[in-house]
C-alpha atoms as a PDB file:
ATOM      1  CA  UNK A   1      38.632 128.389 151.754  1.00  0.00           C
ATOM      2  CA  UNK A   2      38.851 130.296 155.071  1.00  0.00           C
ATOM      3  CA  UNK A   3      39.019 127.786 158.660  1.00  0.00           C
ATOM      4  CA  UNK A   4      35.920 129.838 159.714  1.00  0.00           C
ATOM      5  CA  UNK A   5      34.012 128.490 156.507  1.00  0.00           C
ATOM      6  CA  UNK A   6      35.189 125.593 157.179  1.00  0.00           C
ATOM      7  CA  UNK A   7      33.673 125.205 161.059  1.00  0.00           C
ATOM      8  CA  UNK A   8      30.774 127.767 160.778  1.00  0.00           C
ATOM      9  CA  UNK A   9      29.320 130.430 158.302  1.00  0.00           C
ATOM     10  CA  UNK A  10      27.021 132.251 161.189  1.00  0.00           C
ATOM     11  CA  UNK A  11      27.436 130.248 164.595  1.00  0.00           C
ATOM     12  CA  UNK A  12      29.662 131.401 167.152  1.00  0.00           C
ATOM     13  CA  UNK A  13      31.305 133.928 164.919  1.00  0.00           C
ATOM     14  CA  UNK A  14      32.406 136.655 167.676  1.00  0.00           C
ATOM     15  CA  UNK A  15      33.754 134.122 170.248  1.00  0.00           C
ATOM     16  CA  UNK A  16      35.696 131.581 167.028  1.00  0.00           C
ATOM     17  CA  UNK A  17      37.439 134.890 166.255  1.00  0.00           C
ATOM     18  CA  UNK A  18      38.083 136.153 169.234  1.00  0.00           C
ATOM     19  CA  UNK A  19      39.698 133.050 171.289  1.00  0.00           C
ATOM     20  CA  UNK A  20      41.658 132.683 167.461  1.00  0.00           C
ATOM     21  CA  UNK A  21      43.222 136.437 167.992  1.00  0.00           C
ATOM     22  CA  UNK A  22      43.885 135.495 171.485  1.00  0.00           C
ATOM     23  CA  UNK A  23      45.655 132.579 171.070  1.00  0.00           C
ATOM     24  CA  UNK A  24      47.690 133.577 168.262  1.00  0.00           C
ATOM     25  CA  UNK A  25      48.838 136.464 170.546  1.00  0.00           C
ATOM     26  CA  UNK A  26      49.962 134.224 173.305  1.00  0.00           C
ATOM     27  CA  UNK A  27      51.940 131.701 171.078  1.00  0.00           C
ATOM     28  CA  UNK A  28      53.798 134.860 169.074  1.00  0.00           C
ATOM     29  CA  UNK A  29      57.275 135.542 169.856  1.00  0.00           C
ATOM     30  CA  UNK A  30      57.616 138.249 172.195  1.00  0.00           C
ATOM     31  CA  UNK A  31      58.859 141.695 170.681  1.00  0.00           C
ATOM     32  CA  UNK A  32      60.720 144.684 171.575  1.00  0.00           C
ATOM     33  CA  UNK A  33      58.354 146.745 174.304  1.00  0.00           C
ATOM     34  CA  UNK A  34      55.931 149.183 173.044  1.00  0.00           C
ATOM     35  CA  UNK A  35      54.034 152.102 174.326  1.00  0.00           C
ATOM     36  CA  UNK A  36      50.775 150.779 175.923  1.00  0.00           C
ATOM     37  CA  UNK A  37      48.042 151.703 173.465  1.00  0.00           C
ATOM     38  CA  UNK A  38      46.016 154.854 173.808  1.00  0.00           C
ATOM     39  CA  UNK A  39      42.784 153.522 172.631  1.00  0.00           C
ATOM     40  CA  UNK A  40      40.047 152.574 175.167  1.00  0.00           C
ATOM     41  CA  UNK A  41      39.724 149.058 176.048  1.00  0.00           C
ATOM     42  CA  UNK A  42      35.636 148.906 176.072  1.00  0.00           C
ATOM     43  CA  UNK A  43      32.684 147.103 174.758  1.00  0.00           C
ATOM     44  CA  UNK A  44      32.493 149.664 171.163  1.00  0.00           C
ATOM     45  CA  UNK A  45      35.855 148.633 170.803  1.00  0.00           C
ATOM     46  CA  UNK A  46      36.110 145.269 171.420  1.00  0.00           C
ATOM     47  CA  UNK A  47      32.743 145.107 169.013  1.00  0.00           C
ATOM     48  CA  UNK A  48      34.852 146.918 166.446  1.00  0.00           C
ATOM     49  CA  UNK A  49      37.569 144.480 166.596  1.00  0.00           C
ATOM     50  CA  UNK A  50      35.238 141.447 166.688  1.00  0.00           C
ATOM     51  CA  UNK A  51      33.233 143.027 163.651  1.00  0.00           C
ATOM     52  CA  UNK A  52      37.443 143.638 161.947  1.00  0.00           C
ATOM     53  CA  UNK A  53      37.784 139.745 162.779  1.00  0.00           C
ATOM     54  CA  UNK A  54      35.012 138.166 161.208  1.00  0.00           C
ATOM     55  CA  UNK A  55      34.905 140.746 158.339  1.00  0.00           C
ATOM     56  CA  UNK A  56      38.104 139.668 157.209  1.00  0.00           C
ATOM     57  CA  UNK A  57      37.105 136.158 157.894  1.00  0.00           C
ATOM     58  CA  UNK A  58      34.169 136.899 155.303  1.00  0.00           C
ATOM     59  CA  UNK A  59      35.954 138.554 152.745  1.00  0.00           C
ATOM     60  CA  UNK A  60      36.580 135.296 150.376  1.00  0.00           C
ATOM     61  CA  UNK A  61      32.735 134.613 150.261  1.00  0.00           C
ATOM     62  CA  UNK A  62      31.527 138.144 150.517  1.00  0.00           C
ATOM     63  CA  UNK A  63      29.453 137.890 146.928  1.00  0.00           C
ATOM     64  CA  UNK A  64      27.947 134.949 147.882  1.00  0.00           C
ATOM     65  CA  UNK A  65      26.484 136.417 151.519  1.00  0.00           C
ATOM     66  CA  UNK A  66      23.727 139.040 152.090  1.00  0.00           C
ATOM     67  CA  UNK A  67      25.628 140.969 155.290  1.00  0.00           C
ATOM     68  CA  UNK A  68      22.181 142.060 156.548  1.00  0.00           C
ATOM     69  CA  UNK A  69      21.008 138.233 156.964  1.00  0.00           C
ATOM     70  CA  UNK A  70      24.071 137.607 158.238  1.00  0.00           C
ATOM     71  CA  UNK A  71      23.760 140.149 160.790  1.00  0.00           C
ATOM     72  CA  UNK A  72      20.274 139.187 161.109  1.00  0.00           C
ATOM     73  CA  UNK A  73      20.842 135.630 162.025  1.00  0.00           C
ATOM     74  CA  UNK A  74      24.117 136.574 164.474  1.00  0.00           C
ATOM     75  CA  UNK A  75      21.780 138.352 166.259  1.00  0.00           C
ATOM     76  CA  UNK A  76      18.872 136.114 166.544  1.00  0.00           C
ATOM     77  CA  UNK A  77      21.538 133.244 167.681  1.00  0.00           C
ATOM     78  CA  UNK A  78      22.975 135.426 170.509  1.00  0.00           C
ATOM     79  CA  UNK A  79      19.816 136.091 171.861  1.00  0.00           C
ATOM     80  CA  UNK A  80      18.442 132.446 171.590  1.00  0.00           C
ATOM     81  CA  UNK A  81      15.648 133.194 168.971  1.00  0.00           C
ATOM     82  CA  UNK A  82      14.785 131.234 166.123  1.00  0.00           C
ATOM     83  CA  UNK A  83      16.587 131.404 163.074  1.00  0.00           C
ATOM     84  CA  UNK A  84      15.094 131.251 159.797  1.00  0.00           C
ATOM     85  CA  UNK A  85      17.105 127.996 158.941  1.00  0.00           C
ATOM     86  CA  UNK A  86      16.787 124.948 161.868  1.00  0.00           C
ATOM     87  CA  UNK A  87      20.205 123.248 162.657  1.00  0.00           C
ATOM     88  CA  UNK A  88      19.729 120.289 160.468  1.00  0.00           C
ATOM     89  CA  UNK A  89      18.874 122.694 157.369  1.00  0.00           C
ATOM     90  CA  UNK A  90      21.617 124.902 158.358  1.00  0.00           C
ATOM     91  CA  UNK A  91      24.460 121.845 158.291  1.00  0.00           C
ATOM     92  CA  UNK A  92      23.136 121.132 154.821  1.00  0.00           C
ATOM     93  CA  UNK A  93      23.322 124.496 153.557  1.00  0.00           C
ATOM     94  CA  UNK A  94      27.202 124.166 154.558  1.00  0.00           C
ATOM     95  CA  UNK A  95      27.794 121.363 152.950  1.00  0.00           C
ATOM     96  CA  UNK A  96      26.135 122.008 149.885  1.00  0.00           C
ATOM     97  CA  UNK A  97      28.065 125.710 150.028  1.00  0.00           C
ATOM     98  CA  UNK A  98      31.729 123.912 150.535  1.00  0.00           C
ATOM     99  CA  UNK A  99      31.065 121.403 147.683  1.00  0.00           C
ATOM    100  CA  UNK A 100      30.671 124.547 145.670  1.00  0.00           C
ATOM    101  CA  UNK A 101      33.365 126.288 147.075  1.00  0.00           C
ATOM    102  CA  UNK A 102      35.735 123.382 146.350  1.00  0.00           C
ATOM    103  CA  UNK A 103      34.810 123.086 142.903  1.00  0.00           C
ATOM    104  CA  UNK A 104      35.690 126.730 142.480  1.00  0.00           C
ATOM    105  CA  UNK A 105      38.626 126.677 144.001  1.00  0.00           C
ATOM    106  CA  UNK A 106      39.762 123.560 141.579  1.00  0.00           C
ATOM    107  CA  UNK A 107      38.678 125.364 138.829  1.00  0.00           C
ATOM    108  CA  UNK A 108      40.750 128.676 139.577  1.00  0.00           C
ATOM    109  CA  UNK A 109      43.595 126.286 140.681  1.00  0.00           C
ATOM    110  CA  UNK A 110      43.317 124.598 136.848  1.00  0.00           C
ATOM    111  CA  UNK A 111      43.148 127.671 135.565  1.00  0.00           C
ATOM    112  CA  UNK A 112      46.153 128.956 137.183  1.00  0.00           C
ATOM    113  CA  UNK A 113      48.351 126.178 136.614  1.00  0.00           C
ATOM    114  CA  UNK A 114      47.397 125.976 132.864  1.00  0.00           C
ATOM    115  CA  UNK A 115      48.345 129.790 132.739  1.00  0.00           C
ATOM    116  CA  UNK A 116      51.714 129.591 134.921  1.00  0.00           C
ATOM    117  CA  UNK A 117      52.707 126.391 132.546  1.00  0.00           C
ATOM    118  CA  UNK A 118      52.057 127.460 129.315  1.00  0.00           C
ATOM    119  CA  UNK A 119      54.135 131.056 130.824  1.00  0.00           C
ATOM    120  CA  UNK A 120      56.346 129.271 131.914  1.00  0.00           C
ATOM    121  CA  UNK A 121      57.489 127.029 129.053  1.00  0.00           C
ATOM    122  CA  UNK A 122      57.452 130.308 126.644  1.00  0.00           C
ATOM    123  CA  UNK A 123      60.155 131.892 128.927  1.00  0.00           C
ATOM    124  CA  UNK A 124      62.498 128.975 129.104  1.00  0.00           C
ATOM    125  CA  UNK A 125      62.539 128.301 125.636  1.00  0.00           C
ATOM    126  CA  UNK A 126      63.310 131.990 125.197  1.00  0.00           C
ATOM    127  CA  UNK A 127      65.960 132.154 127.902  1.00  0.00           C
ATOM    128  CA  UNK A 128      68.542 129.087 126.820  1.00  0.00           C
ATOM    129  CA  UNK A 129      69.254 131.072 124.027  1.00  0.00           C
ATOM    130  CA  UNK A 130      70.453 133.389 126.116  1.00  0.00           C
ATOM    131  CA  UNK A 131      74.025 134.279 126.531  1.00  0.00           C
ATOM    132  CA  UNK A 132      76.170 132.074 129.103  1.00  0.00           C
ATOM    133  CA  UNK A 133      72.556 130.107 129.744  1.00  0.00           C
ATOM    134  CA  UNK A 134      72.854 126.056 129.702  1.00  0.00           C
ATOM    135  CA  UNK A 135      70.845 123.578 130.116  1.00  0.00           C
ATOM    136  CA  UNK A 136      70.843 120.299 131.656  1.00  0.00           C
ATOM    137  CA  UNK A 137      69.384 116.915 130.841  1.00  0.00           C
ATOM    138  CA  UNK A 138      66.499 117.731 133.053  1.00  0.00           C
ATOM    139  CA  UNK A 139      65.048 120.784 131.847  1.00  0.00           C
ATOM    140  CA  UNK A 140      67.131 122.591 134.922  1.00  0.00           C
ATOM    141  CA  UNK A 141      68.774 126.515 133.075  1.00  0.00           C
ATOM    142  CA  UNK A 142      71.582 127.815 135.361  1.00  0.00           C
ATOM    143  CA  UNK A 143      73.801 130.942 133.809  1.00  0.00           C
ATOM    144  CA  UNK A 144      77.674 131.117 136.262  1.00  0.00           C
ATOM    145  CA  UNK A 145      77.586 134.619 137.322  1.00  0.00           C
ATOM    146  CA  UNK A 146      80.814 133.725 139.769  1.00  0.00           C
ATOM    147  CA  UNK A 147      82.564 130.360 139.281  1.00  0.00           C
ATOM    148  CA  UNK A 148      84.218 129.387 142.717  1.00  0.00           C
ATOM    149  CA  UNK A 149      86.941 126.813 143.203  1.00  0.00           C
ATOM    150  CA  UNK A 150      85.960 125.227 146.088  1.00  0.00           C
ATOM    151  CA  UNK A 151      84.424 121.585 146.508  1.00  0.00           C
ATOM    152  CA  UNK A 152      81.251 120.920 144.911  1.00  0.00           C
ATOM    153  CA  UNK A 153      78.653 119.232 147.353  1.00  0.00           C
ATOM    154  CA  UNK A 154      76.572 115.617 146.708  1.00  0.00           C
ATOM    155  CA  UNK A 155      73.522 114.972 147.056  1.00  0.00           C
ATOM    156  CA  UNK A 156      73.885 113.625 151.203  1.00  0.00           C
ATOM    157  CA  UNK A 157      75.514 116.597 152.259  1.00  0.00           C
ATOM    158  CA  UNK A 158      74.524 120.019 153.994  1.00  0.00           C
ATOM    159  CA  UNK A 159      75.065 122.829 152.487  1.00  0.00           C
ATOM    160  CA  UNK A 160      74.960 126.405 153.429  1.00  0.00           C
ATOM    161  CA  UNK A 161      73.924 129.298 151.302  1.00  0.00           C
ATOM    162  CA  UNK A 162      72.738 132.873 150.903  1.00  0.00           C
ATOM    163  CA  UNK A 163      69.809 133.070 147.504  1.00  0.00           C
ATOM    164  CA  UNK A 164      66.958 134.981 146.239  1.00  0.00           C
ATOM    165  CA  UNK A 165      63.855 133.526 144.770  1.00  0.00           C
ATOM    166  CA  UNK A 166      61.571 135.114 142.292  1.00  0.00           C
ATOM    167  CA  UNK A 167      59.137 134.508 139.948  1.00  0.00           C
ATOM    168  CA  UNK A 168      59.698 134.834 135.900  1.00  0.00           C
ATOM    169  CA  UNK A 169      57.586 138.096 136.685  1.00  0.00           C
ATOM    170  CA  UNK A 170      60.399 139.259 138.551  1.00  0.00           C
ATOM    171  CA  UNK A 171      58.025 138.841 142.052  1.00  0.00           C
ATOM    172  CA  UNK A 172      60.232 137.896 145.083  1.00  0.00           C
ATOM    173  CA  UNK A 173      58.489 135.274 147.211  1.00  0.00           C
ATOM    174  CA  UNK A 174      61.751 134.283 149.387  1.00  0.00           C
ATOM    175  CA  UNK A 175      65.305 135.370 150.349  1.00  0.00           C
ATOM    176  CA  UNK A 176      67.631 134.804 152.903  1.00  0.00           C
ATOM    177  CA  UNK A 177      69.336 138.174 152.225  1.00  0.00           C
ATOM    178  CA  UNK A 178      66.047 139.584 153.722  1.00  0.00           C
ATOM    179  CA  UNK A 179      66.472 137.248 156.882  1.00  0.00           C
ATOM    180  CA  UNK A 180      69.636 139.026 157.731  1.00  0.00           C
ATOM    181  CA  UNK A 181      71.683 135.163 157.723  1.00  0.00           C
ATOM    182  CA  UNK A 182      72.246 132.094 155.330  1.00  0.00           C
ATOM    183  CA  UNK A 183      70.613 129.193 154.781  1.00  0.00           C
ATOM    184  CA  UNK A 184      71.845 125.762 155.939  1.00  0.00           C
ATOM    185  CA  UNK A 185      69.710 122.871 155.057  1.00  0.00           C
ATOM    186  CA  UNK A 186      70.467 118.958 153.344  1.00  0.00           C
ATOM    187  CA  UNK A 187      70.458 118.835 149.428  1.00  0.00           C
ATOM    188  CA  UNK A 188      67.722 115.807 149.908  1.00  0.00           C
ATOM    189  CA  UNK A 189      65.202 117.470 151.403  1.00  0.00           C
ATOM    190  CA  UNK A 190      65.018 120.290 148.953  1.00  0.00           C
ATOM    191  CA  UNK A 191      63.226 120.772 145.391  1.00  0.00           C
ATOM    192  CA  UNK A 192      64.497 118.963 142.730  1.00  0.00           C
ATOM    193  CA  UNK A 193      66.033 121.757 140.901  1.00  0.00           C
ATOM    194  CA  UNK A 194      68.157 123.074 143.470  1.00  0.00           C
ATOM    195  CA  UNK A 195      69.257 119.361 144.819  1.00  0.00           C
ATOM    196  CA  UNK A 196      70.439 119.156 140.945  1.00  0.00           C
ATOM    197  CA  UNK A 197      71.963 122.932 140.430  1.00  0.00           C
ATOM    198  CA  UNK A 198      73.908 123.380 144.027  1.00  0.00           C
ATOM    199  CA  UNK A 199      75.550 119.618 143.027  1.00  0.00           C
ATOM    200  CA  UNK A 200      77.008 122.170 139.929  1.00  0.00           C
ATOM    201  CA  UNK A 201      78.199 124.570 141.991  1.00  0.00           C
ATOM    202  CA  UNK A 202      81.832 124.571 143.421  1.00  0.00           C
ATOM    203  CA  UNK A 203      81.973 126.769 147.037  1.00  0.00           C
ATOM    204  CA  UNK A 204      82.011 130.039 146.501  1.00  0.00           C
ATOM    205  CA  UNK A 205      80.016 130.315 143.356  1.00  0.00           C
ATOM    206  CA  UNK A 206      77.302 132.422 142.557  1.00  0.00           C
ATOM    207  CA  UNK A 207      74.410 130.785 139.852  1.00  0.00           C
ATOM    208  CA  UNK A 208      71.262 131.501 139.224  1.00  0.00           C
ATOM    209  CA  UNK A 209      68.612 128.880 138.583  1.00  0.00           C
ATOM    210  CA  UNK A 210      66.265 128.701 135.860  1.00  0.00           C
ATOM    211  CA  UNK A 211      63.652 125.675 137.458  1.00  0.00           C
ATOM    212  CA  UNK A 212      60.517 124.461 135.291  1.00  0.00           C
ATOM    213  CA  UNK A 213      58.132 123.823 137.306  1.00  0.00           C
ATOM    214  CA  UNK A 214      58.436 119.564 137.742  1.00  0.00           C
ATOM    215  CA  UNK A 215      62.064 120.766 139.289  1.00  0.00           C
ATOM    216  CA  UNK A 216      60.097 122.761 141.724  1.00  0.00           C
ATOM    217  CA  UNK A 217      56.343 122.052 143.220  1.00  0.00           C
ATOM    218  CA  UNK A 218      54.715 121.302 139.727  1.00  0.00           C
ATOM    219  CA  UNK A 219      51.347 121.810 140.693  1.00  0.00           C
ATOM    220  CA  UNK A 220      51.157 121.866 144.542  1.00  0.00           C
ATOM    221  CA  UNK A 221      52.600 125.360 144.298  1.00  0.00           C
ATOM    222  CA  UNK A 222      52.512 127.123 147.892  1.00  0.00           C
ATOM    223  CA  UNK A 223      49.719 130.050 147.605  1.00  0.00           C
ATOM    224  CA  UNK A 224      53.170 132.933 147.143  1.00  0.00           C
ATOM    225  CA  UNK A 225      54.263 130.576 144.329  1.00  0.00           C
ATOM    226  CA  UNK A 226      51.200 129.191 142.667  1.00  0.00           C
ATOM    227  CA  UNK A 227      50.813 126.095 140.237  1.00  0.00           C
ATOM    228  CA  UNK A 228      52.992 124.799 137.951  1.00  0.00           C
ATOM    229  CA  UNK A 229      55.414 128.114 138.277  1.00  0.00           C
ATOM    230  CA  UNK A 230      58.412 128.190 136.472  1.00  0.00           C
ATOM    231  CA  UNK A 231      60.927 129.448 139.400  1.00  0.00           C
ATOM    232  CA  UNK A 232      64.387 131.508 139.374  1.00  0.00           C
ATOM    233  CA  UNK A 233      67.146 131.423 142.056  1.00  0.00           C
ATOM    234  CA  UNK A 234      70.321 133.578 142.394  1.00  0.00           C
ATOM    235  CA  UNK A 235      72.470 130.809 145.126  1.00  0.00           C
ATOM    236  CA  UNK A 236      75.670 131.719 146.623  1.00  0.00           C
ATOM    237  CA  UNK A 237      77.498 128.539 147.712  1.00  0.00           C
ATOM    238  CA  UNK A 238      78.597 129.193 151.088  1.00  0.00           C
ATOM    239  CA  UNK A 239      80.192 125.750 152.539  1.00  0.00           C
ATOM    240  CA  UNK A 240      79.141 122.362 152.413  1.00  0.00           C
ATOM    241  CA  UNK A 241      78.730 120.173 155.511  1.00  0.00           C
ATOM    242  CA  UNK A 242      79.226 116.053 154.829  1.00  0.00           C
ATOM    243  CA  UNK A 243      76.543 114.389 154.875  1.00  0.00           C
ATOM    244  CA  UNK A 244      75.044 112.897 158.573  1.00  0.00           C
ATOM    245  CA  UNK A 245      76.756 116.492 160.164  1.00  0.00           C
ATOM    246  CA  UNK A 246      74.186 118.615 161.696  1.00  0.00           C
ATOM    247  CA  UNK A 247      72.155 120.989 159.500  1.00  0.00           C
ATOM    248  CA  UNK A 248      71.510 123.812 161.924  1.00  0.00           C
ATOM    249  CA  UNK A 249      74.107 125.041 163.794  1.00  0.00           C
ATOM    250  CA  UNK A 250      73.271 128.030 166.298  1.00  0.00           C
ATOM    251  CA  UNK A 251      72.445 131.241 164.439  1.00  0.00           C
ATOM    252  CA  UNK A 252      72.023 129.964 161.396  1.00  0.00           C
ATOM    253  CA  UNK A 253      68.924 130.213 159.715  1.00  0.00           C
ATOM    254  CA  UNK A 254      66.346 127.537 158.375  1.00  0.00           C
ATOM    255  CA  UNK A 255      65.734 126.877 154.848  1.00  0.00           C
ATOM    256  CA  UNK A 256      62.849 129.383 153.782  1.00  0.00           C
ATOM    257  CA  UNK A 257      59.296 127.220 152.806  1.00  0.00           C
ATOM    258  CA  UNK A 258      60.257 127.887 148.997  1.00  0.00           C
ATOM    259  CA  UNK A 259      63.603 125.513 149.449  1.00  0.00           C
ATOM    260  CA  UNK A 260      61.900 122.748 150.800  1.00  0.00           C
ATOM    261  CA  UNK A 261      60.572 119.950 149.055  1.00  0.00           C
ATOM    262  CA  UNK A 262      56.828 118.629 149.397  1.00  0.00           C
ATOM    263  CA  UNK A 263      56.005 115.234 150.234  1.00  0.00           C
ATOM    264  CA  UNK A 264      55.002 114.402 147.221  1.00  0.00           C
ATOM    265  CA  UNK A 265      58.205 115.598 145.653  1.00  0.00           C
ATOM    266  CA  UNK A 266      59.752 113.015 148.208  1.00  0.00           C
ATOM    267  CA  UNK A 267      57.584 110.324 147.300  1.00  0.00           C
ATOM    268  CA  UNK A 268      58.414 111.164 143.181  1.00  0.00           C
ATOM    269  CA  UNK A 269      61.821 110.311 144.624  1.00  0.00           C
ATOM    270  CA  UNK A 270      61.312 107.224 146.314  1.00  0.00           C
ATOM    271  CA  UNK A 271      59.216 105.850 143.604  1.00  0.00           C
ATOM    272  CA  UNK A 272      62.392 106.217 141.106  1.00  0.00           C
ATOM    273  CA  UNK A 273      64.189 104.025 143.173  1.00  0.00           C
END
């Protein structure tokens, strides 16, 4: 559900968008200079991009809007005429309209995580039959591609690392190869599955992860990840930090969102205690 369905279907559409795209531009990091833009800064254009704004704004509801009424009542607001709906009919038309676009949005998120499971489960019991794949009491897979002979880390300290997530589709939805620099982050404040499989791992290994999903987000799957998605990770073991040393040193980079555990995953923890 989009934040302009949220505040306002019709109302104030132009100016919500607008001020958004505005803002967002002042609080991104600056980039490199570019050649000022050759297109004409006038009132067709800055329609266009308004009308670019809210369209995309629109598109998770378009089959359930009629874009002539729409345009009909943006119109009639502008101007200060009357609308076919009054204000009070209006709020309850949005709130009937969210209830039904929350149960939706359960129901595809059911839906999902019942498929990703049920994928999911089929794939690891293929895979730890797999040469060189083992298993842990957890559920966790992990196959040594390089066995290091470093120290292996506990579960207080910092550890740094270089890894690749994908999906069991093969889709990549994080890597700090991509970010040009490791990873340094604390072993307790990540997913379950890689707390467990970099505690394997003596520095200078290379694994990769096979995580069910209840080692990973179970069903509060970030939107690149999904439900209840079965996860792998290719890790490189770095160096390990003690625990209560700072976990990002200058020029190092963050964990990436996919590392990090939810609160809810935090709370599973503290509830075991």
């Amino acid at each position: 559900m989009t934040r302009f369905v949220q505040k306002t279907l019709v109302a104030a559409l132009a100016a919500s968008f607008a001020i958004g795209a505005i803002a967002q531009d002042k609080d991104a990091p600056k980039a490199e200079a570019k050649p000022a833009p050759t297109v004409k800064v006038d009132k067709h254009s800055i329609s266009t991009m308004v009308g670019m704004d809210v369209g995309r704004g629109l598109t998770q509801i378009k089959d359930d809007i009629d874009i002539k009424v729409v345009e009909q009542a943006l119109e009639a607001t502008l101007k200060g005429e009357k609308t076919s709906l009054t204000q009070e009919e209006a709020l309850q038309v949005r709130q009937e309209f969210m209830k039904t676009l929350q149960a939706k949005r359960v129901a595809e998120q059911k839906a999902a995580a019942d498929k990703n499971k049920k994928e999911g489960e089929a794939f690891l019991a293929a895979n730890k039959s797999k040469p060189g794949v083992k298993t842990t009491a957890s559920g966790l897979q992990y196959m040594v591609e390089k066995e290091g002979t470093g120290a292996k880390p506990k579960a207080t300290d910092t550890v740094k690392v270089n890894y690749l997530g994908t999906k069991i589709d093969g889709t990549k939805f994080d890597s700090s190869y991509d970010r040009g620099q490791p990873a340094t982050f604390p072993l307790n404040g990540v997913i379950k599955g890689w707390s467990e499989g970099l505690q394997l791992m003596p520095v200078g290994s290379k694994y990769k992860l096979f995580v069910p999903a209840d080692l990973a987000y179970g069903e509060n799957g970030p939107g690149q990840i999904g439900p209840n998605a079965t996860l792998i990770f290719e890790v490189e073991l770095l160096d390990i930090e003690k625990g209560g040393e700072k976990a990002e040193k200058a020029g190092e980079a963050k964990p990436g969102a996919a590392m990090k555990a939810k609160p809810a995953d935090k709370a599973a923890k503290t509830d075991k205690k």
